[in-house]
N, C-alpha and C. Protein backbone atom coordinates (compact mmCIF):
# COMPACT_ATOMS: atom_id res chain seq x y z
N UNK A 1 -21.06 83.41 112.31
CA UNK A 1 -19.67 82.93 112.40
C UNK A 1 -19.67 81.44 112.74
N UNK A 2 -18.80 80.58 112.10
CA UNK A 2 -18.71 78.94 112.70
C UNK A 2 -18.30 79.36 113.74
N UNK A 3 -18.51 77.97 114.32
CA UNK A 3 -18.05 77.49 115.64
C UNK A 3 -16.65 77.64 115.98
N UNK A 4 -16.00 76.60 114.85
CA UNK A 4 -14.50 76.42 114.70
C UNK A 4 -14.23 78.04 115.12
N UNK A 5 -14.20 79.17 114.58
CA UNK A 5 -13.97 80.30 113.97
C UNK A 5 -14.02 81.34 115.51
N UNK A 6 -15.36 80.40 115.95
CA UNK A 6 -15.92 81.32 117.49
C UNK A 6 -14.83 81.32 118.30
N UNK A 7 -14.30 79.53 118.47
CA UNK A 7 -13.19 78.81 119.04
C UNK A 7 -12.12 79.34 118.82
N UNK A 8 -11.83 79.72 117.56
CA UNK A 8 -9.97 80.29 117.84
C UNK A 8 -10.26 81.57 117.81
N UNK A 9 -11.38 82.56 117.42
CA UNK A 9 -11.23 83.80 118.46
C UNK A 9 -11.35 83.63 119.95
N UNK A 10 -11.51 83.15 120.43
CA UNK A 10 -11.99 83.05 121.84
C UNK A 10 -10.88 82.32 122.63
N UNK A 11 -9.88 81.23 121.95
CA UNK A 11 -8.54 81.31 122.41
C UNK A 11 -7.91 82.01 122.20
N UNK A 12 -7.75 82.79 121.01
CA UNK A 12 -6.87 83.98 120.86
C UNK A 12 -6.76 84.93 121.73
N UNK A 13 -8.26 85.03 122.48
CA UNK A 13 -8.45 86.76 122.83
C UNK A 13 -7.59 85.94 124.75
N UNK A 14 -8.31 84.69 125.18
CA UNK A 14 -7.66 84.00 125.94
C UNK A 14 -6.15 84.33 126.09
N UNK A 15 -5.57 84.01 125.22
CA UNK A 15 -4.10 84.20 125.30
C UNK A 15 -3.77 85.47 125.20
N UNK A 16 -4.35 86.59 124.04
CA UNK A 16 -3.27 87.64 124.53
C UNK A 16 -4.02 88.09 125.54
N UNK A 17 -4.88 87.75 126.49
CA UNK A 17 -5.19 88.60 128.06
C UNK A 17 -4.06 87.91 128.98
N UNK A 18 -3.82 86.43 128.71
CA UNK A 18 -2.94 85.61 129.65
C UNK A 18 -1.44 86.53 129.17
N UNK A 19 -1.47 86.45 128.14
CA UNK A 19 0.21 87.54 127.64
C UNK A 19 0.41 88.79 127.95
N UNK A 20 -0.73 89.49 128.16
CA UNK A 20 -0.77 90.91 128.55
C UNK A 20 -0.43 91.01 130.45
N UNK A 21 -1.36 89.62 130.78
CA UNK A 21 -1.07 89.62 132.15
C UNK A 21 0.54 89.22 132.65
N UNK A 22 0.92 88.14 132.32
CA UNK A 22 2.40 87.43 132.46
C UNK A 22 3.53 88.45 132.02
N UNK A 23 3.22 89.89 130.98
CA UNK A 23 4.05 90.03 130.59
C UNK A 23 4.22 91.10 131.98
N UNK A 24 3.15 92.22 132.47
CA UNK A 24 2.69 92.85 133.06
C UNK A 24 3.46 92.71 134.80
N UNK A 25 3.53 91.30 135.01
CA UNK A 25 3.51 90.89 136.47
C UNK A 25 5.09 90.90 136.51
N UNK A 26 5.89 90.69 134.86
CA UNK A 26 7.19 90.25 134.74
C UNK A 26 7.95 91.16 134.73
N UNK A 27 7.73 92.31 134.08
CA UNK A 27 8.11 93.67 134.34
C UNK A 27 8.36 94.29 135.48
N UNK A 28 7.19 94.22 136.35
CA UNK A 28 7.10 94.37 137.14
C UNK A 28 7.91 93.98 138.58
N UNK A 29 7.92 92.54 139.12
CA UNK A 29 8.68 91.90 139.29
C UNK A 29 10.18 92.28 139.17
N UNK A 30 10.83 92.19 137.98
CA UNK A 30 11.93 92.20 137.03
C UNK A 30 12.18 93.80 137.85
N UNK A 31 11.43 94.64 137.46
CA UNK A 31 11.65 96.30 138.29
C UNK A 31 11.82 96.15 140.05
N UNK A 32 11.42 95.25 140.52
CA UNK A 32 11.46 95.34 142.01
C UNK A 32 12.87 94.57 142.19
N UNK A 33 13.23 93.84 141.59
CA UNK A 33 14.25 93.25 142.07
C UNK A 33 15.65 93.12 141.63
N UNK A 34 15.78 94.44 140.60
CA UNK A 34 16.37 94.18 139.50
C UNK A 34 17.77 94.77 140.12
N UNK A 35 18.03 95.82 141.18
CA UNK A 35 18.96 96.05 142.17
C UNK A 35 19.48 94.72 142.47
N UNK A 36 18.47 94.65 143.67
CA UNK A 36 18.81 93.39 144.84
C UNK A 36 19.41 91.96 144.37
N UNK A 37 19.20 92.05 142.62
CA UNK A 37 19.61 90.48 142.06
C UNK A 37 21.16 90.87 141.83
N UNK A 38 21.21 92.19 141.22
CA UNK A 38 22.72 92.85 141.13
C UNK A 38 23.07 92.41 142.04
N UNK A 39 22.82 93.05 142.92
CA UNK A 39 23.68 93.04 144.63
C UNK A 39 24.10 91.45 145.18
N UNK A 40 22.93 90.76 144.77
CA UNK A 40 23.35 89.53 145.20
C UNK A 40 24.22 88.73 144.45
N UNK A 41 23.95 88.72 143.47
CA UNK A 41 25.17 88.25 142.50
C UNK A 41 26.40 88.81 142.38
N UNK A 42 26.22 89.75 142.38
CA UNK A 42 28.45 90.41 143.15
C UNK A 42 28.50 89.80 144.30
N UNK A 43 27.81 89.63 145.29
CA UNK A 43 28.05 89.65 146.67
C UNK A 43 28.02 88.01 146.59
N UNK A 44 27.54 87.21 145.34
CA UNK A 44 27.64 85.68 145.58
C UNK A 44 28.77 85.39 145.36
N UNK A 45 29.70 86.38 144.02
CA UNK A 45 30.81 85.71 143.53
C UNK A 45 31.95 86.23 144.78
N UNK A 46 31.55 87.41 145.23
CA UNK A 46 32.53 88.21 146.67
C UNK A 46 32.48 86.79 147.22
N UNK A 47 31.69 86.65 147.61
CA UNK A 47 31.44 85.16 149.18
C UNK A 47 32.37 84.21 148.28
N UNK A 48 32.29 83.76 146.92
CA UNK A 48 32.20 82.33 146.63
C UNK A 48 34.30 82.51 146.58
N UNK A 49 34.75 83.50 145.80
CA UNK A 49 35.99 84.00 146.08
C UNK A 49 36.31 84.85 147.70
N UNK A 50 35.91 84.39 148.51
CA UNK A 50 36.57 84.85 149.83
C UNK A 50 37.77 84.92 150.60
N UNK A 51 38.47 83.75 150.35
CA UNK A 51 39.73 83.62 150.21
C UNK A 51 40.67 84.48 149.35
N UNK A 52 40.38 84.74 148.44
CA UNK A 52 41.37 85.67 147.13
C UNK A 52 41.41 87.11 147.66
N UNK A 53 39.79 87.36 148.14
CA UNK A 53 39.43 89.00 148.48
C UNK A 53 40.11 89.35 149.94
N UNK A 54 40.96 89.95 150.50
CA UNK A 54 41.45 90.23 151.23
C UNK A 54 40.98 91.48 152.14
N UNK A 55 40.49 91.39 153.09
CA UNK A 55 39.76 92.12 154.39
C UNK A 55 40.47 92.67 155.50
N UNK A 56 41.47 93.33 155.51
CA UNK A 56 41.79 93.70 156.78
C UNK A 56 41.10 94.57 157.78
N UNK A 57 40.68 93.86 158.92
CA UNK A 57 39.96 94.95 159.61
C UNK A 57 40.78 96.29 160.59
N UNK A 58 40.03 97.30 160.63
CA UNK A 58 40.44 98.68 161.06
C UNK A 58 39.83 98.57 162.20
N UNK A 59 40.40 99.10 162.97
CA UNK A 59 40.14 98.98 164.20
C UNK A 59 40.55 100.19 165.41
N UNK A 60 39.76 100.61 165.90
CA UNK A 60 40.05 102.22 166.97
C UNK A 60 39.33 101.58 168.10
N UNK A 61 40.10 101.83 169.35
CA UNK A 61 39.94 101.60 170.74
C UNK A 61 39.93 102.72 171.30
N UNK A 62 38.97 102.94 172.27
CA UNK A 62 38.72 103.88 173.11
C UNK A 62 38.77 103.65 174.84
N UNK A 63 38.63 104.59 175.67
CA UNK A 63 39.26 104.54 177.04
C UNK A 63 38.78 105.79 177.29
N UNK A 64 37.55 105.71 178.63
CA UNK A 64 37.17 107.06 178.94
C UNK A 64 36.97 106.37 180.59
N UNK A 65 36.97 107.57 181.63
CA UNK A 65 36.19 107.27 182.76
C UNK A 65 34.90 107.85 183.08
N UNK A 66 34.00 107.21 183.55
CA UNK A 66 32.71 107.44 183.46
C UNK A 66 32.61 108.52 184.77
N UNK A 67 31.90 109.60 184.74
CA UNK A 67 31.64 110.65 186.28
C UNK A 67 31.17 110.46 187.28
N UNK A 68 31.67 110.67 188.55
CA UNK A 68 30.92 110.10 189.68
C UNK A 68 29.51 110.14 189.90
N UNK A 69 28.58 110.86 189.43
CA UNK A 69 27.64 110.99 189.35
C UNK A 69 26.86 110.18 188.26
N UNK A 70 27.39 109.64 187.52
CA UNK A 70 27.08 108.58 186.80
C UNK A 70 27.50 107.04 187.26
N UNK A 71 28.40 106.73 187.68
CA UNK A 71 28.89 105.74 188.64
C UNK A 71 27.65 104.96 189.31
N UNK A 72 27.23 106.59 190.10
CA UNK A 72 25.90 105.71 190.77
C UNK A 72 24.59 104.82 190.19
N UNK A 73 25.03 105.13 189.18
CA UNK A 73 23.53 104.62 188.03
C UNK A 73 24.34 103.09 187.66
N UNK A 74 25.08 102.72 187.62
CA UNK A 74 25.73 101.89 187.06
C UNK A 74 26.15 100.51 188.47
N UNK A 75 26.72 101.19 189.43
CA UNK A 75 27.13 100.65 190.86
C UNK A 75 26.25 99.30 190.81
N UNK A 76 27.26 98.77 191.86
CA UNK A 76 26.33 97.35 192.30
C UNK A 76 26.75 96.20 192.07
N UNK A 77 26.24 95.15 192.34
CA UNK A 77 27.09 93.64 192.10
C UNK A 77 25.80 92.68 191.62
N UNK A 78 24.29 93.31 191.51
CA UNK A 78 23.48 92.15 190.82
C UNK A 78 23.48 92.01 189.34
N UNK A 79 23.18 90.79 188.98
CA UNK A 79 23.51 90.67 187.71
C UNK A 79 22.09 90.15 186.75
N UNK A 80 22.45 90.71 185.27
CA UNK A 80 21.02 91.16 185.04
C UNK A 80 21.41 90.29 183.20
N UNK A 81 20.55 90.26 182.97
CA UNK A 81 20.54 89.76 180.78
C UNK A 81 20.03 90.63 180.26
N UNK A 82 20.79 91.17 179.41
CA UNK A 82 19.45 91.86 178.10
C UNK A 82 18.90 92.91 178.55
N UNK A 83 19.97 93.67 179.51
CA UNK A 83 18.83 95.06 180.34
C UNK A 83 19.66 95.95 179.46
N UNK A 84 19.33 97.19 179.20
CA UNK A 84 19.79 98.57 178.76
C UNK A 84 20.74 99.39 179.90
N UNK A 85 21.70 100.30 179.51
CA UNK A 85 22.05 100.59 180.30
C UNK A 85 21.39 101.99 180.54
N UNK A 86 21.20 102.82 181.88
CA UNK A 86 20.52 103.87 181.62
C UNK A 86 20.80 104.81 180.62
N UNK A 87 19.43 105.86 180.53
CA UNK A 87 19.86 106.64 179.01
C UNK A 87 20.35 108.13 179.47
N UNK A 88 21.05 108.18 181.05
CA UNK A 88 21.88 109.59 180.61
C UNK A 88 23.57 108.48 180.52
N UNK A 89 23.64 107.51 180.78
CA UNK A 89 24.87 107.02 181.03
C UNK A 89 24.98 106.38 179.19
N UNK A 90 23.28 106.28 178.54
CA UNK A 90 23.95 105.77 177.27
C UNK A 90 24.35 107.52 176.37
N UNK A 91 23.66 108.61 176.80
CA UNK A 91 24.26 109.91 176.47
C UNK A 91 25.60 109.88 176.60
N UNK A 92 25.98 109.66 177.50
CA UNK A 92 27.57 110.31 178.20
C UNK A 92 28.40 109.19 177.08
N UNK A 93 28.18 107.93 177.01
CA UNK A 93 29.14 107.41 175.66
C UNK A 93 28.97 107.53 174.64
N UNK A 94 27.16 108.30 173.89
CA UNK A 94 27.63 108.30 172.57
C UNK A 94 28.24 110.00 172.74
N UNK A 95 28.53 110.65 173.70
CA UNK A 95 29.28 112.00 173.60
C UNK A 95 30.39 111.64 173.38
N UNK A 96 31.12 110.79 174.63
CA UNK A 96 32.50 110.93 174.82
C UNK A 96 32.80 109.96 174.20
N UNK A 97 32.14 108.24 173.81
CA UNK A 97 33.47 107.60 172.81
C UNK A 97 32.40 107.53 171.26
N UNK A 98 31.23 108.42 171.26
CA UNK A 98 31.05 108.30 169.34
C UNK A 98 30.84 106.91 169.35
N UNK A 99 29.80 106.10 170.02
CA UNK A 99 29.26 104.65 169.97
C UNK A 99 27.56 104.92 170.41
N UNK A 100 26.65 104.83 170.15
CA UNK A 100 25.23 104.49 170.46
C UNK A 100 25.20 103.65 171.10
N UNK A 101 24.95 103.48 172.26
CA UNK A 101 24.35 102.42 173.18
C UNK A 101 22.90 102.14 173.19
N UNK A 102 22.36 103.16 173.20
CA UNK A 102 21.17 103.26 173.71
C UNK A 102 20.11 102.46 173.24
N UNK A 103 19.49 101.87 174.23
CA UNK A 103 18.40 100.98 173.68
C UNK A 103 19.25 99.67 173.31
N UNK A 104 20.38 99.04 173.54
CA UNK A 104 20.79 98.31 173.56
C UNK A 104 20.59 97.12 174.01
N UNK A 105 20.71 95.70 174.38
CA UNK A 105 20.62 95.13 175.47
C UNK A 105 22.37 95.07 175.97
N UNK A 106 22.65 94.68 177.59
CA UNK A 106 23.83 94.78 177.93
C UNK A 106 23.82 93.62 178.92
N UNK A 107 25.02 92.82 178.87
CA UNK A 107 24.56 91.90 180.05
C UNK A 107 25.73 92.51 181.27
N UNK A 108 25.16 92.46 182.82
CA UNK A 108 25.30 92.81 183.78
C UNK A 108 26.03 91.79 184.87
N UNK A 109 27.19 91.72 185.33
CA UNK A 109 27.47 90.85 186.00
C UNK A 109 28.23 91.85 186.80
N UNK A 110 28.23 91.11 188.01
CA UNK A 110 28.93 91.66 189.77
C UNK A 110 29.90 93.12 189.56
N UNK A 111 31.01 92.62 188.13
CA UNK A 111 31.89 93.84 188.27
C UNK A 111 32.05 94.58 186.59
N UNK A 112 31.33 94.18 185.74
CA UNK A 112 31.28 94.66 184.39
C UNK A 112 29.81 94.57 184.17
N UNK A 113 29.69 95.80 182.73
CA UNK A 113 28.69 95.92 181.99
C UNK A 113 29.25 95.99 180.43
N UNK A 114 28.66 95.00 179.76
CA UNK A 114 28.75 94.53 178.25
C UNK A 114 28.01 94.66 177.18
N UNK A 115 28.30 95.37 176.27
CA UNK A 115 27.33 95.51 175.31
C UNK A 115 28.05 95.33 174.00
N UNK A 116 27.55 94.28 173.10
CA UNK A 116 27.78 93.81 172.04
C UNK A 116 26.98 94.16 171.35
N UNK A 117 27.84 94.75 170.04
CA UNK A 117 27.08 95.10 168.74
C UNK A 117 27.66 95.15 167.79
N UNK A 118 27.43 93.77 167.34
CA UNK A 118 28.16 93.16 165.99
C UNK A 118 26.81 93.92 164.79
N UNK A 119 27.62 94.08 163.79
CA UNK A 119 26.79 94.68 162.75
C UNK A 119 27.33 94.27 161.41
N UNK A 120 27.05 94.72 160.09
CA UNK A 120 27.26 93.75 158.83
C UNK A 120 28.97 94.29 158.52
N UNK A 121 29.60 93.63 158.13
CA UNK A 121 30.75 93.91 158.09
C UNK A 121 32.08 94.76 159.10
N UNK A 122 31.21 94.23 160.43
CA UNK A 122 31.94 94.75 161.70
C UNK A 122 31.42 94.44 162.83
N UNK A 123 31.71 94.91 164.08
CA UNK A 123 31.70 94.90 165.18
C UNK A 123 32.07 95.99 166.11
N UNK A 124 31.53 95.89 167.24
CA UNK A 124 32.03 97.04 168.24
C UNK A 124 30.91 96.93 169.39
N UNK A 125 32.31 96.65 170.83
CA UNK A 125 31.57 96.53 171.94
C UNK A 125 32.00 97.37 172.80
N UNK A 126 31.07 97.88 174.13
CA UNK A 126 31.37 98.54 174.91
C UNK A 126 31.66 97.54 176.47
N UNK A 127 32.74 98.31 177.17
CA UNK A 127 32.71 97.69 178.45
C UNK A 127 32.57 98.90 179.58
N UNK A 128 31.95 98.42 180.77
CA UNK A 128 31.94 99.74 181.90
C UNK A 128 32.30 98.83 183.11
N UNK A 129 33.39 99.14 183.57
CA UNK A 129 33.71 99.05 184.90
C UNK A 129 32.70 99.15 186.06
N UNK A 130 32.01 98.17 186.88
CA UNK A 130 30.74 98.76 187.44
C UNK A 130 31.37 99.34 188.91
N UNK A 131 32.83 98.85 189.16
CA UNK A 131 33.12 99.40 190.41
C UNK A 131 34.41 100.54 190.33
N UNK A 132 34.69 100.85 189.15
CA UNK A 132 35.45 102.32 188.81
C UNK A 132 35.64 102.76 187.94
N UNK A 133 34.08 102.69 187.10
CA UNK A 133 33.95 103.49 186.06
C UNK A 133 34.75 103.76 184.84
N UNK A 134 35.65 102.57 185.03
CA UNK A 134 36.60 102.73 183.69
C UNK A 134 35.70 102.12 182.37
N UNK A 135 35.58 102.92 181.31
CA UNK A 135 35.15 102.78 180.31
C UNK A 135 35.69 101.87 178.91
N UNK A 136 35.47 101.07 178.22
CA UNK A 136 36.29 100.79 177.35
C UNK A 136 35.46 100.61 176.08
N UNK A 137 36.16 100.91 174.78
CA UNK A 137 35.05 100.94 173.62
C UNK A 137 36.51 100.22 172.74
N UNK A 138 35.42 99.16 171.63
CA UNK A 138 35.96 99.20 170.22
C UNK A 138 35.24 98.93 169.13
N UNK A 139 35.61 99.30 168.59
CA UNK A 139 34.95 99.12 166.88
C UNK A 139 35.94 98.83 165.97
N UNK A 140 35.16 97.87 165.52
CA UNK A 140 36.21 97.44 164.02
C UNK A 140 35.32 97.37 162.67
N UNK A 141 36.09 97.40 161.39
CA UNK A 141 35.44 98.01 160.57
C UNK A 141 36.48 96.94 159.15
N UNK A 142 35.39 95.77 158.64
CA UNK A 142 36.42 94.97 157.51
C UNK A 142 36.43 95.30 156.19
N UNK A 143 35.79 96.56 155.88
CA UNK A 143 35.36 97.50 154.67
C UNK A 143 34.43 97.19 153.95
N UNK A 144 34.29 97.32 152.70
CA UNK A 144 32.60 97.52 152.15
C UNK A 144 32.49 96.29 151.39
N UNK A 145 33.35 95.64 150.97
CA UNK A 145 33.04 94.14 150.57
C UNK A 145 32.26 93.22 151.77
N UNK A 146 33.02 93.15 152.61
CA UNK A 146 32.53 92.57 154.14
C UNK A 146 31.21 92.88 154.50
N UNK A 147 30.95 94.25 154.34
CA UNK A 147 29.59 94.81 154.82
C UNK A 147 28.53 93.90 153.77
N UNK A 148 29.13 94.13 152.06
CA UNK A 148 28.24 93.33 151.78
C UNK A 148 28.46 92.51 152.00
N UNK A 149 29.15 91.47 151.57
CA UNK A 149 28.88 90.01 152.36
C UNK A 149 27.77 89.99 153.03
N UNK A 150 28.00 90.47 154.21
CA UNK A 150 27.04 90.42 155.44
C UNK A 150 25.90 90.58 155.28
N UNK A 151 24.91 91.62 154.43
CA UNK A 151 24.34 92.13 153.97
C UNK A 151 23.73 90.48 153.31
N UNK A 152 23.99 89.97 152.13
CA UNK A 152 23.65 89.14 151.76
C UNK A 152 23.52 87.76 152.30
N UNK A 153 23.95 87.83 153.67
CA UNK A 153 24.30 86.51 154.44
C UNK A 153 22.44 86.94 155.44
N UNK A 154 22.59 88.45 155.46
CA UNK A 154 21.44 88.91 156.82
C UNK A 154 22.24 88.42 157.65
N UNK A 155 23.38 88.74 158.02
CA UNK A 155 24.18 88.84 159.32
C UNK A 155 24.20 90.38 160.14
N UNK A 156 23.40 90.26 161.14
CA UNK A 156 23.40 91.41 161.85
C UNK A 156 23.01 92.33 161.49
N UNK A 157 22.15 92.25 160.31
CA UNK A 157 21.10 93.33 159.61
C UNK A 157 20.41 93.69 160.05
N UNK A 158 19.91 93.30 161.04
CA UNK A 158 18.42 93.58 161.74
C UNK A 158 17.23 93.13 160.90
N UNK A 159 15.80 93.47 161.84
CA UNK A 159 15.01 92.93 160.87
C UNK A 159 13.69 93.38 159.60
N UNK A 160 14.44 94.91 159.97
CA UNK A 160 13.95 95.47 158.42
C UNK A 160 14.71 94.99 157.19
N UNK A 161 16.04 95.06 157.49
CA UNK A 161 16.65 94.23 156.73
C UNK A 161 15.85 92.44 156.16
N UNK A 162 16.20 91.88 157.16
CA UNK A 162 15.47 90.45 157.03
C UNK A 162 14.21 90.39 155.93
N UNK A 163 13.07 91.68 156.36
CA UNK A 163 11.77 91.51 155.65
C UNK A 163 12.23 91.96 154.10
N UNK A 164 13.39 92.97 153.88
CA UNK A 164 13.52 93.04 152.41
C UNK A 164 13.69 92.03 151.91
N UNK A 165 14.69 91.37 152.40
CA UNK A 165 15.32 89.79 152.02
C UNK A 165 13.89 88.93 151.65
N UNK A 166 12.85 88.78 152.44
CA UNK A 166 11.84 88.17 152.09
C UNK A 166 10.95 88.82 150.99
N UNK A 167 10.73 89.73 150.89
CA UNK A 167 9.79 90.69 149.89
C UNK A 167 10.79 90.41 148.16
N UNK A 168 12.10 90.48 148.48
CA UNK A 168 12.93 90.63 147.37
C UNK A 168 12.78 88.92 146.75
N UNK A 169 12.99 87.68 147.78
CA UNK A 169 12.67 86.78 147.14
C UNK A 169 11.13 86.09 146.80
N UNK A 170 10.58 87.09 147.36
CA UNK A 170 9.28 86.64 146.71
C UNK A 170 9.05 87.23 145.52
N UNK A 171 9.45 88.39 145.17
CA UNK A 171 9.81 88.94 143.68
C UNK A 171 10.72 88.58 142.64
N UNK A 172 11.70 87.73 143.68
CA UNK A 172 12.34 86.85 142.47
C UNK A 172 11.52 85.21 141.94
N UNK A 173 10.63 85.08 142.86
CA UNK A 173 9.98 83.51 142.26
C UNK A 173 8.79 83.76 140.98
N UNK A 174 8.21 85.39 142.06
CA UNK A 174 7.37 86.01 140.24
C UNK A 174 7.76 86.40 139.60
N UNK A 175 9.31 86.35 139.32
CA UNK A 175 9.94 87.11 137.79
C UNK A 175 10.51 85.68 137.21
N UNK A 176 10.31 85.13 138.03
CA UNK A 176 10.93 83.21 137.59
C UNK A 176 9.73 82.76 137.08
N UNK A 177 8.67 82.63 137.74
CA UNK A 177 7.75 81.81 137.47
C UNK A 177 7.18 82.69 136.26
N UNK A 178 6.79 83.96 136.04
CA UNK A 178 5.82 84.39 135.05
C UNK A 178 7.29 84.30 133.78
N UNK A 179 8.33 84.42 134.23
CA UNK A 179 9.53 83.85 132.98
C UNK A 179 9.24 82.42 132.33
N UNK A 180 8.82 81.53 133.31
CA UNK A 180 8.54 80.43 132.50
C UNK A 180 7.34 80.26 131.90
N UNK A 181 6.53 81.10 132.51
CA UNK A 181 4.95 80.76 131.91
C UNK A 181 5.20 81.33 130.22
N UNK A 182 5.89 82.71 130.30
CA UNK A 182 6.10 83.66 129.04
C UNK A 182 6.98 82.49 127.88
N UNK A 183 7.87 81.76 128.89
CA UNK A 183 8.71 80.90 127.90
C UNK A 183 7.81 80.06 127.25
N UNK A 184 6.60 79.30 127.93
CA UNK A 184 6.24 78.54 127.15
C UNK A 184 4.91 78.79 126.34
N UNK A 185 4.87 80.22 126.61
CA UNK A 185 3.48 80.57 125.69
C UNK A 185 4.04 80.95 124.17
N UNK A 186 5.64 80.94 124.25
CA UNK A 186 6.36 81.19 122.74
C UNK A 186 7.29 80.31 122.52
N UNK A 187 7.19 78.85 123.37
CA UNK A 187 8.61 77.98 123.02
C UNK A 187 7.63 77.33 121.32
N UNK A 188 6.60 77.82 120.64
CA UNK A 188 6.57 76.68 119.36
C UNK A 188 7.36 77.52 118.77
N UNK A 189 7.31 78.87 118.75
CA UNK A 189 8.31 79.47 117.80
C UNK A 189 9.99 79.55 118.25
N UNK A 190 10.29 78.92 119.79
CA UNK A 190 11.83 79.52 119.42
C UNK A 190 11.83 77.81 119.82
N UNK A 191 12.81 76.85 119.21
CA UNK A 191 12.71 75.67 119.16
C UNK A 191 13.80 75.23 120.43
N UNK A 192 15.05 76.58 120.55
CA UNK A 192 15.67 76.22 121.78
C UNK A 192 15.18 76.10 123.18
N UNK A 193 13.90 76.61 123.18
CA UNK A 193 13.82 76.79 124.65
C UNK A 193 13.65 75.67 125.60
N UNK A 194 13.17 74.61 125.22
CA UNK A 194 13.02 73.75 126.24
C UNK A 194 14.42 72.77 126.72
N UNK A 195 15.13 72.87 125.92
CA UNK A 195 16.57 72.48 125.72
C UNK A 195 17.25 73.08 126.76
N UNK A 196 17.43 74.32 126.37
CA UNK A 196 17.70 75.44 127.84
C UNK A 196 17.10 75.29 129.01
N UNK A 197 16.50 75.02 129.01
CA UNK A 197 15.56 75.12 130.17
C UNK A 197 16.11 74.02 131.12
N UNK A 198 16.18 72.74 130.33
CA UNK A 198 16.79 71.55 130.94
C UNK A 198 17.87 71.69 131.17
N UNK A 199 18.71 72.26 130.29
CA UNK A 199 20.33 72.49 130.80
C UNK A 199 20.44 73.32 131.77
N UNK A 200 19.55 73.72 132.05
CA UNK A 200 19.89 75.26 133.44
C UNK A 200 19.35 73.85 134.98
N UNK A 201 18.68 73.21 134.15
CA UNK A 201 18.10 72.21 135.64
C UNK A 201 19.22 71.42 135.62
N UNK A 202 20.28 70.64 134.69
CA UNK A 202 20.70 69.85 134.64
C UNK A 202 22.37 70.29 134.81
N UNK A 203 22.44 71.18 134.81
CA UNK A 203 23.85 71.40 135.10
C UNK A 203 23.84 71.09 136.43
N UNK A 204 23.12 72.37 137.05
CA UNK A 204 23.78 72.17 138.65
C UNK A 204 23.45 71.00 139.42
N UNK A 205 22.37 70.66 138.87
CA UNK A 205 22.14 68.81 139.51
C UNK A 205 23.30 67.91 139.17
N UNK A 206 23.98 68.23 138.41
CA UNK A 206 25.03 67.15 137.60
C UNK A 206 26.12 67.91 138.06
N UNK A 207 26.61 68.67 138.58
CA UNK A 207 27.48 69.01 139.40
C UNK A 207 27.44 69.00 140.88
N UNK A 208 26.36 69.05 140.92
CA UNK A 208 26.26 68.77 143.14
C UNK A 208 26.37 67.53 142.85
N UNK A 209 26.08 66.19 142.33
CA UNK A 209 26.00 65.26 142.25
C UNK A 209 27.41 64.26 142.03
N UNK A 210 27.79 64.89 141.04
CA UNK A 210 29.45 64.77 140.85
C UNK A 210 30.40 65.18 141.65
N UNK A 211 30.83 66.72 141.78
CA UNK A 211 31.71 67.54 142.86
C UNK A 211 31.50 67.46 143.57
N UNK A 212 30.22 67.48 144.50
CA UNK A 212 29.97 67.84 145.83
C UNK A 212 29.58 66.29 146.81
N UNK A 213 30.50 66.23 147.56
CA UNK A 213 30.44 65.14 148.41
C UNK A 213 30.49 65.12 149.73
């Protein structure tokens, strides 16, 4: 066999292993994230129209007194950050007001106990009377647009949440990046592509640049 001949089998076989691989990683990719890009893109145009979308939050208040025998667990005037409140006193509220405390942090001062727990598209805090056990709960609730929102902001997601957010955009830079590698292992045959390519860079540069001040 010539040389020449050795040479373009030997790029050939080069490329379709590089095409078999790029196409392989893109699929792939493209399958992991192919939800989460949904989700984010409703939830970009939800955010970007926020004003138009209208949220009223729902809201239920609660009012219990805590038992004397629980009192004592609670009693006292030192004041504490970020402590839990005990776990038969976090029992007795998710019985009686239907709120989880437990494992919470709560901050502790002379005559109240506070526990905040903002979550994605809501909120709801507890209060305890530390010197007569009067209980107070609320939750509010701005419905399922809000939640997402939130959701896409990682507001109060916690941080399993957070690590999807990271795993999902690292699956979006390999469905980007092996997209462009794929684009240019076939831009001699499609003559638009590099054209596109620039206009997708050049719009939004030419609009932050213009509009945004």
């Amino acid at each position: 066999m010539e040389p020449a001949a050795r040479l373009h089998n030997k790029v050939g076989s080069s490329r379709a292993f590089w095409l078999k691989q790029l196409h392989q990683w893109h699929w792939i990719s493209a399958a992991l994230c192919l939800v989460g890009m949904l989700l984010f893109a409703f939830t970009g145009f939800t955010l970007n129209h926020a004003g138009q979308i209208e949220a009223k939050a729902q809201t239920v208040h609660r009012q219990a007194q805590l038992p004397a025998q629980l009192l004592k667990a609670v009693a006292g005037e030192d004041e504490r950050k970020g402590v839990a409140v005990p776990a038969v006193v976090a029992d007795w509220v998710a019985a009686n007001l239907d709120i989880d405390v437990a494992g919470r942090t709560a901050d502790w001062t002379s005559d109240e106990i506070y526990i905040s727990m903002p979550r994605p598209g809501g909120d709801a805090w507890v209060s305890i009377d530390r010197e007569s056990g009067k209980v107070e709960a609320e939750r509010s609730s701005r419905g399922a647009v809000a939640y997402l929102n939130d959701l896409h902001k990682g507001r109060h997601a916690g941080a399993a949440w957070g690590w999807f957010i990271d795993v999902f955009a690292l699956a979006c830079v390999i469905f980007s990046v092996t997209g462009l590698l794929l684009l240019k292992m076939h831009a001699a045959q499609r003559g638009a592509t590099w054209p596109l390519v620039a206009f997708g860079l050049l719009l939004p540069l030419l609009l932050a640049l213009i509009f945004i001040h």
